[in-house]
PDB file of N, CA and C in Angstrom:
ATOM      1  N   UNK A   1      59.618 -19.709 -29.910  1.00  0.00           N
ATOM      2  CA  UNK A   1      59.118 -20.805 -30.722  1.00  0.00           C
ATOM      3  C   UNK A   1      59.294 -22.132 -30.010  1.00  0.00           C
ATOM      4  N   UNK A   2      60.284 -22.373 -29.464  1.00  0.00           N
ATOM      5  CA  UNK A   2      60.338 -23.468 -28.891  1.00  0.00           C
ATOM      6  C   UNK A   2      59.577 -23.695 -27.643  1.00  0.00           C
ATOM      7  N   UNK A   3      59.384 -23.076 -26.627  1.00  0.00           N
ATOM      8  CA  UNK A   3      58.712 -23.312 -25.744  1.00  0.00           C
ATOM      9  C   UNK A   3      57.242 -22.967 -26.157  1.00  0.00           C
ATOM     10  N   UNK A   4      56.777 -23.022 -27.200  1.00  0.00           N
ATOM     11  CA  UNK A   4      55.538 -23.098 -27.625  1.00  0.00           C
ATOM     12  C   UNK A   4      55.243 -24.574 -28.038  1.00  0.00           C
ATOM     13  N   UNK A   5      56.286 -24.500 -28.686  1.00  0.00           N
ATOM     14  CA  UNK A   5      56.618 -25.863 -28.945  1.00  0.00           C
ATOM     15  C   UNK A   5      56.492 -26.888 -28.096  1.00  0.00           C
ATOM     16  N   UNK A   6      57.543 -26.821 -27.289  1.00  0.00           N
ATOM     17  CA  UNK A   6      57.361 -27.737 -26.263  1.00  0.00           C
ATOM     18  C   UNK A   6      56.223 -28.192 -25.432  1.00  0.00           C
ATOM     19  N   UNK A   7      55.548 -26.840 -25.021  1.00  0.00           N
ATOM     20  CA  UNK A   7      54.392 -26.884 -24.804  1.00  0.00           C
ATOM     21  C   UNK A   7      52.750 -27.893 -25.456  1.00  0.00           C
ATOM     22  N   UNK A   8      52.888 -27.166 -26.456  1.00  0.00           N
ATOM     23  CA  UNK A   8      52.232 -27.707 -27.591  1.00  0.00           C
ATOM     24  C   UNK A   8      52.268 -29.725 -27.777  1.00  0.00           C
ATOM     25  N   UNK A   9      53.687 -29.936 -27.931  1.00  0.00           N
ATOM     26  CA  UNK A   9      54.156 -31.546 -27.757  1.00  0.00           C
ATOM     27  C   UNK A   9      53.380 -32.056 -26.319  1.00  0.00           C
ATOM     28  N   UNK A  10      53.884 -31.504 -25.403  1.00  0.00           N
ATOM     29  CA  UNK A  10      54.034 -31.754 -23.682  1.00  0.00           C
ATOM     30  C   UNK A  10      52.118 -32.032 -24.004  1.00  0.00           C
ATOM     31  N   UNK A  11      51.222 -31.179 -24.092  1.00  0.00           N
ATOM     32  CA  UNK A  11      49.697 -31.009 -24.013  1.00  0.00           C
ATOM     33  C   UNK A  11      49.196 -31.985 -25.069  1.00  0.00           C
ATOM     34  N   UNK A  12      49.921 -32.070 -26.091  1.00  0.00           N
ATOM     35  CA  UNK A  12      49.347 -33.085 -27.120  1.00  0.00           C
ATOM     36  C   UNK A  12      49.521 -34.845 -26.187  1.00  0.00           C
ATOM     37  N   UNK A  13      50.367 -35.151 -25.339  1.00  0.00           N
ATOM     38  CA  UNK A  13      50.884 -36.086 -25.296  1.00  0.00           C
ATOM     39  C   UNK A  13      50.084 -36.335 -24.043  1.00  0.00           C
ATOM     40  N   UNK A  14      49.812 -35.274 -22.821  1.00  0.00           N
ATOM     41  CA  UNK A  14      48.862 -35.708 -21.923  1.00  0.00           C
ATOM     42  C   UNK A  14      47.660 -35.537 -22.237  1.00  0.00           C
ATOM     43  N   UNK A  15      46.672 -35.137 -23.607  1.00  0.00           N
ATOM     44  CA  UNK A  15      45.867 -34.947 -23.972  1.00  0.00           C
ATOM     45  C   UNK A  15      45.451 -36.597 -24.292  1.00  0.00           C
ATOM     46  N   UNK A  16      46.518 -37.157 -24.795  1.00  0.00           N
ATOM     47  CA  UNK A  16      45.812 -38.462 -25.768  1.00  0.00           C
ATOM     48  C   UNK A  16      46.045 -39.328 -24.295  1.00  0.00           C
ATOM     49  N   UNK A  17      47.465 -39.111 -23.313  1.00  0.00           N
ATOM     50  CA  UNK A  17      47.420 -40.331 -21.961  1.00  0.00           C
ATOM     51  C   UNK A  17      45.954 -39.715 -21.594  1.00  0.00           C
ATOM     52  N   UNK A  18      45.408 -39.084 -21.354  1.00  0.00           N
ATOM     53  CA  UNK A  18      43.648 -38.691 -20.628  1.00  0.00           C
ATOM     54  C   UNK A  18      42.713 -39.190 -21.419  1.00  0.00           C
ATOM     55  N   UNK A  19      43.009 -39.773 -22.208  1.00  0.00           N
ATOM     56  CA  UNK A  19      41.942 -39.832 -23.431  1.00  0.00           C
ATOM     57  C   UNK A  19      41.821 -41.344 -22.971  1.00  0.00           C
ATOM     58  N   UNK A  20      42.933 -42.020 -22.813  1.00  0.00           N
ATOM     59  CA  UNK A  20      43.703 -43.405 -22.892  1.00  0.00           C
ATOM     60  C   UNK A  20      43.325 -43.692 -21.477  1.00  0.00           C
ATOM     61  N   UNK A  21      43.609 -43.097 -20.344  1.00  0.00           N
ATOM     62  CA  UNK A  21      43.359 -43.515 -18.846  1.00  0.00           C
ATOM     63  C   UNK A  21      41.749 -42.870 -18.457  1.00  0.00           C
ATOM     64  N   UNK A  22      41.372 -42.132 -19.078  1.00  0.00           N
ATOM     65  CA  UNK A  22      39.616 -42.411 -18.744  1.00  0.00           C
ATOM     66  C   UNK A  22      38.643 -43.224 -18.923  1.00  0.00           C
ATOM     67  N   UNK A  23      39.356 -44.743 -19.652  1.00  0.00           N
ATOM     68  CA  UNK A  23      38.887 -45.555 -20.172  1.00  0.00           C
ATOM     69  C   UNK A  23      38.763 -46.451 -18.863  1.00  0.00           C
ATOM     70  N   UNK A  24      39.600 -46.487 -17.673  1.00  0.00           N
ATOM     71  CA  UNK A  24      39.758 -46.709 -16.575  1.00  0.00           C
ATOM     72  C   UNK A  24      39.741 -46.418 -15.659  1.00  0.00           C
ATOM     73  N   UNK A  25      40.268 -45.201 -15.315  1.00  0.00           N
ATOM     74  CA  UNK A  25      40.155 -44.569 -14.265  1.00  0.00           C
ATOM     75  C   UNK A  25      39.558 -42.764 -14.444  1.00  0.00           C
ATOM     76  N   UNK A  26      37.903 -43.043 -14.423  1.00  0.00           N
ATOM     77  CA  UNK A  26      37.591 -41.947 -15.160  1.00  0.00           C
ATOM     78  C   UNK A  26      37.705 -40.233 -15.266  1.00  0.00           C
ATOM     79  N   UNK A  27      37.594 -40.027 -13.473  1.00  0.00           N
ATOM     80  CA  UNK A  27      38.181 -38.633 -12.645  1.00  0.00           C
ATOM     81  C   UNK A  27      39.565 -38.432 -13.076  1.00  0.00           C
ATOM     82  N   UNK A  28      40.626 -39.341 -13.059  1.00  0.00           N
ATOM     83  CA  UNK A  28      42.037 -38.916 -13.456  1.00  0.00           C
ATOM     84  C   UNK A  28      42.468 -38.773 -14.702  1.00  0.00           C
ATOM     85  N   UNK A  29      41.546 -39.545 -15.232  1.00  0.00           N
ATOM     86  CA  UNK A  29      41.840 -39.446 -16.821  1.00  0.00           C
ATOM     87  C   UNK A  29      41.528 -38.059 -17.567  1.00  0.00           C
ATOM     88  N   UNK A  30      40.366 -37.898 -16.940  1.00  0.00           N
ATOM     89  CA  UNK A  30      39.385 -36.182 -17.573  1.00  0.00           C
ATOM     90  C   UNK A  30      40.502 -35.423 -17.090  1.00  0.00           C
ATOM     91  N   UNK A  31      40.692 -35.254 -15.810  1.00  0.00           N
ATOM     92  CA  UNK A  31      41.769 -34.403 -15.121  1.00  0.00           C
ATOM     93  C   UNK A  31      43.157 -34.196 -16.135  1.00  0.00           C
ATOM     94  N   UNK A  32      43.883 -35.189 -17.091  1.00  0.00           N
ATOM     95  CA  UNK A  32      45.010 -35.227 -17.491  1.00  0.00           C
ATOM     96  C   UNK A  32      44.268 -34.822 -18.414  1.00  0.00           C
ATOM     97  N   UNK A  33      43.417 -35.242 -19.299  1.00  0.00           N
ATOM     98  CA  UNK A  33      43.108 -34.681 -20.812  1.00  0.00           C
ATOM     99  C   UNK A  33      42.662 -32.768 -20.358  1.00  0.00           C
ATOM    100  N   UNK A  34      42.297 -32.643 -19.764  1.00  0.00           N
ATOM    101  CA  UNK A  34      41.392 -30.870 -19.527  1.00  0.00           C
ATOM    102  C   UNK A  34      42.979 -29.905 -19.190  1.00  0.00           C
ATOM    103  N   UNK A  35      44.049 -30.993 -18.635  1.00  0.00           N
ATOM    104  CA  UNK A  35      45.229 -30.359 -18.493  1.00  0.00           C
ATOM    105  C   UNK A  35      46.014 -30.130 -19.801  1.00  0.00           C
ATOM    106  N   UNK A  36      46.187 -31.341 -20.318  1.00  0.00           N
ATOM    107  CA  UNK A  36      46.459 -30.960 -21.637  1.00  0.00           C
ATOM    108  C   UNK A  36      46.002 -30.073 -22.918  1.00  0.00           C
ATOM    109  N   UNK A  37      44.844 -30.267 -22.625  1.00  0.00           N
ATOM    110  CA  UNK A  37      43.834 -29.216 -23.734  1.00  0.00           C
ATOM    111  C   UNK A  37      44.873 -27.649 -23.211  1.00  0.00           C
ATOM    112  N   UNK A  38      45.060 -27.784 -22.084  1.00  0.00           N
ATOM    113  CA  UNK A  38      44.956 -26.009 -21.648  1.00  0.00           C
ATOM    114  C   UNK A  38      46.695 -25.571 -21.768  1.00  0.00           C
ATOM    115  N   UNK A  39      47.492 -27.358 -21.809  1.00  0.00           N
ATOM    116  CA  UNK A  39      48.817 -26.421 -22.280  1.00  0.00           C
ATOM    117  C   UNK A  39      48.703 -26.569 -24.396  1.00  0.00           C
ATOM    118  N   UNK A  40      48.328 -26.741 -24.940  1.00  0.00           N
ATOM    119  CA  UNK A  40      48.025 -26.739 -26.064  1.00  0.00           C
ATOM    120  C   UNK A  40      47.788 -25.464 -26.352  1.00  0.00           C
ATOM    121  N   UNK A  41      46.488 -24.761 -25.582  1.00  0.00           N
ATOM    122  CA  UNK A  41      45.634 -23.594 -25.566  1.00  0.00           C
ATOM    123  C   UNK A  41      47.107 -22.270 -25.072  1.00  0.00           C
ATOM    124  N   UNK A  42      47.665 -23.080 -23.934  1.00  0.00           N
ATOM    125  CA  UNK A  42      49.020 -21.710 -23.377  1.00  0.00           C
ATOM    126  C   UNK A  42      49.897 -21.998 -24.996  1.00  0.00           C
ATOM    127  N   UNK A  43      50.295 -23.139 -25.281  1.00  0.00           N
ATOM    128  CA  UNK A  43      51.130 -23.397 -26.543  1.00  0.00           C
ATOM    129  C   UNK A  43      50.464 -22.097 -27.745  1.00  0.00           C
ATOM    130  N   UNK A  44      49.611 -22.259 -28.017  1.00  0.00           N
ATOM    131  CA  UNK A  44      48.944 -21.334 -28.892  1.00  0.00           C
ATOM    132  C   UNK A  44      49.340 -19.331 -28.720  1.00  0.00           C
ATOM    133  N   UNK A  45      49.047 -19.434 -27.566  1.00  0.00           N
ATOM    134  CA  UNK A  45      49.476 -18.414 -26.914  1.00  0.00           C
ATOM    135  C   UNK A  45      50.458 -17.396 -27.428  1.00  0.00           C
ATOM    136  N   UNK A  46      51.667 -18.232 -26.942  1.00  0.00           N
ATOM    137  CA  UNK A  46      52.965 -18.479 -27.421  1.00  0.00           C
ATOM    138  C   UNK A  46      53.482 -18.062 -28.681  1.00  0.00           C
ATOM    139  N   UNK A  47      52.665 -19.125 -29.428  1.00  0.00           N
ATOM    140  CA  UNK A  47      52.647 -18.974 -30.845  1.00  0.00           C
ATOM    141  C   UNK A  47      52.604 -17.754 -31.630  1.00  0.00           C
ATOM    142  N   UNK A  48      51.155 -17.122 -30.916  1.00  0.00           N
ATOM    143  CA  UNK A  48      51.043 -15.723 -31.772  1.00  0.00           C
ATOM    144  C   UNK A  48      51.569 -14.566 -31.206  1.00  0.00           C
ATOM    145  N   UNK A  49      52.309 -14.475 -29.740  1.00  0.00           N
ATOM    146  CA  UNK A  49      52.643 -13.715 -29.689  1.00  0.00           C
ATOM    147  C   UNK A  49      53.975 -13.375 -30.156  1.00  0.00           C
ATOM    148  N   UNK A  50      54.794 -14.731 -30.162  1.00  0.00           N
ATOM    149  CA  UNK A  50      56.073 -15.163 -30.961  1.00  0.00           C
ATOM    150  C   UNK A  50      55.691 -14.500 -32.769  1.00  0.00           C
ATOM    151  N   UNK A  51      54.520 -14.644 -33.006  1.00  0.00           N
ATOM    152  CA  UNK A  51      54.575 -14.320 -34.881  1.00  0.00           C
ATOM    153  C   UNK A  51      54.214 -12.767 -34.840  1.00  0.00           C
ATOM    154  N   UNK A  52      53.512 -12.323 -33.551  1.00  0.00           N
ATOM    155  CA  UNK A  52      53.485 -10.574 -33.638  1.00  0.00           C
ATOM    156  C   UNK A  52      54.327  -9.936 -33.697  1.00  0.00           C
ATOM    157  N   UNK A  53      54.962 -10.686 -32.795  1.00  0.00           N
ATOM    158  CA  UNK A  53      56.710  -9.507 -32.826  1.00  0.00           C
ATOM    159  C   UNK A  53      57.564  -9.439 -33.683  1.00  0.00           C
ATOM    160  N   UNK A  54      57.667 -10.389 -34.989  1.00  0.00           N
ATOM    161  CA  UNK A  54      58.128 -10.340 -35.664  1.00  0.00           C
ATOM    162  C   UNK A  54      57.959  -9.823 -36.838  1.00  0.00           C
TER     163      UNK A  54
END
């Protein structure tokens, strides 16, 4: 749970800095938001395999 968690936080937080720095610098910004989307997406992951086993 927690490292879903963490995950999940960690991707939410470079999701919105990419959102925030493509306003400027547009290649690095997409780059941080498409990174974040995908630990969100591993966060998810996580999630259900953490609620199967139980």
């Amino acid at each position: 749970m927690y490292k879903g968690m963490l995950l999940f936080i960690f991707g939410l937080i470079m999701y919105m800095a990419g959102i925030y720095l493509s306003t400027k610098w547009t290649a690095i910004g997409a780059s941080i938001g498409v990174l974040g989307g995908v630990l969100m997406g591993a966060s998810t992951f996580f999630y259900i395999t953490k609620r199967r086993n139980q």
